[in-house]
Protein backbone atom coordinates (compact mmCIF):
# COMPACT_ATOMS: atom_id res chain seq x y z
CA UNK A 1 5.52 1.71 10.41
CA UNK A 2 4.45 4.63 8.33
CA UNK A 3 0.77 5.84 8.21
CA UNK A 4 -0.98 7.90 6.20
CA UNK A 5 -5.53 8.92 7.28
CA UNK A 6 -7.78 11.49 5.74
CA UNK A 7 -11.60 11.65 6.85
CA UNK A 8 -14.12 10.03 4.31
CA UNK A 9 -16.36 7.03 3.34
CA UNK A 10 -13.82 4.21 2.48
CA UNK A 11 -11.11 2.96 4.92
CA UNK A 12 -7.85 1.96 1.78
CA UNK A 13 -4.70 0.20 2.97
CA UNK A 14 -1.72 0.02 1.18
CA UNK A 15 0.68 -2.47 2.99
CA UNK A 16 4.26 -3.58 1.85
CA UNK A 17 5.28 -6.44 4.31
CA UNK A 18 9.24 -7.59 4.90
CA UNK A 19 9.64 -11.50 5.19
CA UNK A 20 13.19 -12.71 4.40
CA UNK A 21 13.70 -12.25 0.81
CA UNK A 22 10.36 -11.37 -0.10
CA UNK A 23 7.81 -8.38 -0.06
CA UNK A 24 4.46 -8.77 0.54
CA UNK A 25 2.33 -6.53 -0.92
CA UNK A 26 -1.61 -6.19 0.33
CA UNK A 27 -4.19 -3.87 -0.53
CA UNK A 28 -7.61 -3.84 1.15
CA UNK A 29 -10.71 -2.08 1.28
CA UNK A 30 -13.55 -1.41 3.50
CA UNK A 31 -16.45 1.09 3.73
CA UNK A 32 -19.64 1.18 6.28
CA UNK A 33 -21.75 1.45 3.10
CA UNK A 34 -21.40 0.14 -0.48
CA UNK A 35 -19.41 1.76 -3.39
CA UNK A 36 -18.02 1.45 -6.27
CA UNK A 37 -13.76 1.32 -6.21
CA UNK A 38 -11.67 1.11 -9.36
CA UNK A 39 -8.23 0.84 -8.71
CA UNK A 40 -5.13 0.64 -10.36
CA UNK A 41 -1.22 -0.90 -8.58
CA UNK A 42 2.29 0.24 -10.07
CA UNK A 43 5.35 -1.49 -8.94
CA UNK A 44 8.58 0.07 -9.38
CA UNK A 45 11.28 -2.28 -9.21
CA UNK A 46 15.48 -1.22 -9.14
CA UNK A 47 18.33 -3.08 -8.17
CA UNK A 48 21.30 -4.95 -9.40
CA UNK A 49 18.90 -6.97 -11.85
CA UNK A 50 17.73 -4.04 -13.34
CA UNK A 51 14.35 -2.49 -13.32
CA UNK A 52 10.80 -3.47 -13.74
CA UNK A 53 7.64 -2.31 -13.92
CA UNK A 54 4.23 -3.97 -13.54
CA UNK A 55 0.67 -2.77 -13.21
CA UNK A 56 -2.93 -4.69 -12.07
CA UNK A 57 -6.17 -3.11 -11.89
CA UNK A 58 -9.43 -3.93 -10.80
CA UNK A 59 -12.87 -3.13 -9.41
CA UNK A 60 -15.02 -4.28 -6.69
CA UNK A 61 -18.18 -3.00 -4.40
CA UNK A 62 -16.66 -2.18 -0.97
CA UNK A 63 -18.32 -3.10 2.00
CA UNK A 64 -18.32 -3.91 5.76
CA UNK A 65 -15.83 -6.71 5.28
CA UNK A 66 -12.52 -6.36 4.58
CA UNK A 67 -11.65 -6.87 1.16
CA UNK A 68 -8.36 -7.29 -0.06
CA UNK A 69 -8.50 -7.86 -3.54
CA UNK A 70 -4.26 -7.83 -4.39
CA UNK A 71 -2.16 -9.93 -1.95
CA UNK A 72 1.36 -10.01 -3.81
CA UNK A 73 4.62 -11.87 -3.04
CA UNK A 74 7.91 -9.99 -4.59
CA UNK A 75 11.26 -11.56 -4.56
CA UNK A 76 13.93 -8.63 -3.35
CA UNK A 77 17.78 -8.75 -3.44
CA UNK A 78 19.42 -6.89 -0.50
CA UNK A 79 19.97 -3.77 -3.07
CA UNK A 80 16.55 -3.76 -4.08
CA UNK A 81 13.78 -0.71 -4.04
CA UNK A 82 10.44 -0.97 -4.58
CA UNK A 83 7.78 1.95 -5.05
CA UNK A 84 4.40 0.82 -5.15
CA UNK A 85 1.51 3.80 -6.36
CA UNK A 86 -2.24 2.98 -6.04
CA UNK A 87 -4.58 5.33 -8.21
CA UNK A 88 -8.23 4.93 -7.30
CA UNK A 89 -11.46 6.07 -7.43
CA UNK A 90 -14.91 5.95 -5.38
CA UNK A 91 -18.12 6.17 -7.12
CA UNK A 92 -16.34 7.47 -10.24
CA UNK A 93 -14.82 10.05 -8.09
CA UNK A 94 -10.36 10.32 -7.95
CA UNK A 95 -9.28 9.84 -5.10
CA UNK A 96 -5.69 10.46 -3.15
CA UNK A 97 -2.99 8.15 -4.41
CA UNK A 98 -1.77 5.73 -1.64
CA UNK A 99 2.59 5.55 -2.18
CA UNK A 100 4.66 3.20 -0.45
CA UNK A 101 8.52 2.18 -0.82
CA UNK A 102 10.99 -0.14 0.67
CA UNK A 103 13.40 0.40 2.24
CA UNK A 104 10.83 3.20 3.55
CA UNK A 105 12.50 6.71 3.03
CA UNK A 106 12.99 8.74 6.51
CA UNK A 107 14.92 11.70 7.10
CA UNK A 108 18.47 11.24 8.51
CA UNK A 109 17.25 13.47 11.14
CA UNK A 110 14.49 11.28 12.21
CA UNK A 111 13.90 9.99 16.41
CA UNK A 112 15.55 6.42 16.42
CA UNK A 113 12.32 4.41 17.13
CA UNK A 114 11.44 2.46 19.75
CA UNK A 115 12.80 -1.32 19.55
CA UNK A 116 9.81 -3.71 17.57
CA UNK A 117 8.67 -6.51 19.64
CA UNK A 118 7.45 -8.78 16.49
CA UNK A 119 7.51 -9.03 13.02
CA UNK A 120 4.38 -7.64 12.31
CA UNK A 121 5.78 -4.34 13.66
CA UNK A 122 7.91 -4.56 10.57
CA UNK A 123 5.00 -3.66 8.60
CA UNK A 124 4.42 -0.31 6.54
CA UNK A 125 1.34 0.64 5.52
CA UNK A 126 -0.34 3.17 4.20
CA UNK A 127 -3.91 4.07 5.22
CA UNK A 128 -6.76 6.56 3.83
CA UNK A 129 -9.55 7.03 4.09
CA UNK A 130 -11.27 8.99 0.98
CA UNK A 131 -12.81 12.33 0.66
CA UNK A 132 -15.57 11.50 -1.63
CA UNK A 133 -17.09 14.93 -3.10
């Protein structure tokens, strides 16, 4: 699981799920108080079909409750990488892009993790929190 945190005002999670032969793809939102989030989703698609690209944007007022306002299902092919890029901003204010790819990207050099107990475990995410100025 890969995580990414930075101190600030709204909690952003960028999560790219494994399931068989599909990705899912989940972005969510919550703050203590309300603000104002424009966002904007690229999907990078390569592999033996070729390459795609798609982009979705919204808004929304962020709040208490979890809001996950993109909750995407991708077909992948065993050969398949996927880089996913959220641009967004707080109160008019840019914030830190959230990346994600899969298959996630570690050094060869990396620990060997610990074995995952379920598939949840499988998950990566990516999690910030803003730094609203």
């Amino acid at each position: 699981m890969l995580l990414a945190s930075a101190a600030g005002p709204v909690d952003a999670r960028l999560e790219l799920l494994p399931e068989a032969d599909r990705l899912n793809l989940r972005l969510c939102f919550s703050s203590a108080e309300a603000h104002r989030l424009n966002y904007q989703l690229e999907v990078r698609s390569q592999g033996g079909a070729g390459t795609s690209r798609s982009r979705q944007s919204g808004s929304l007022t962020s709040g208490p409750e979890i809001q996950c306002p993109l909750n995407n299902r991708l077909g992948i092919a065993p050969d398949s990488h996927i880089e996913a890029t959220v641009t967004w901003t707080i109160d008019g204010h840019e914030q830190t892009p959230l990346r994600q790819s899969y298959p996630s990207s570690e050094p060869a050099d990396s620990p060997t993790p610990a074995p995952r107990q379920s598939p949840a475990a499988d998950a990566m995410v990516v999690k910030t929190d803003s730094n609203l100025r």
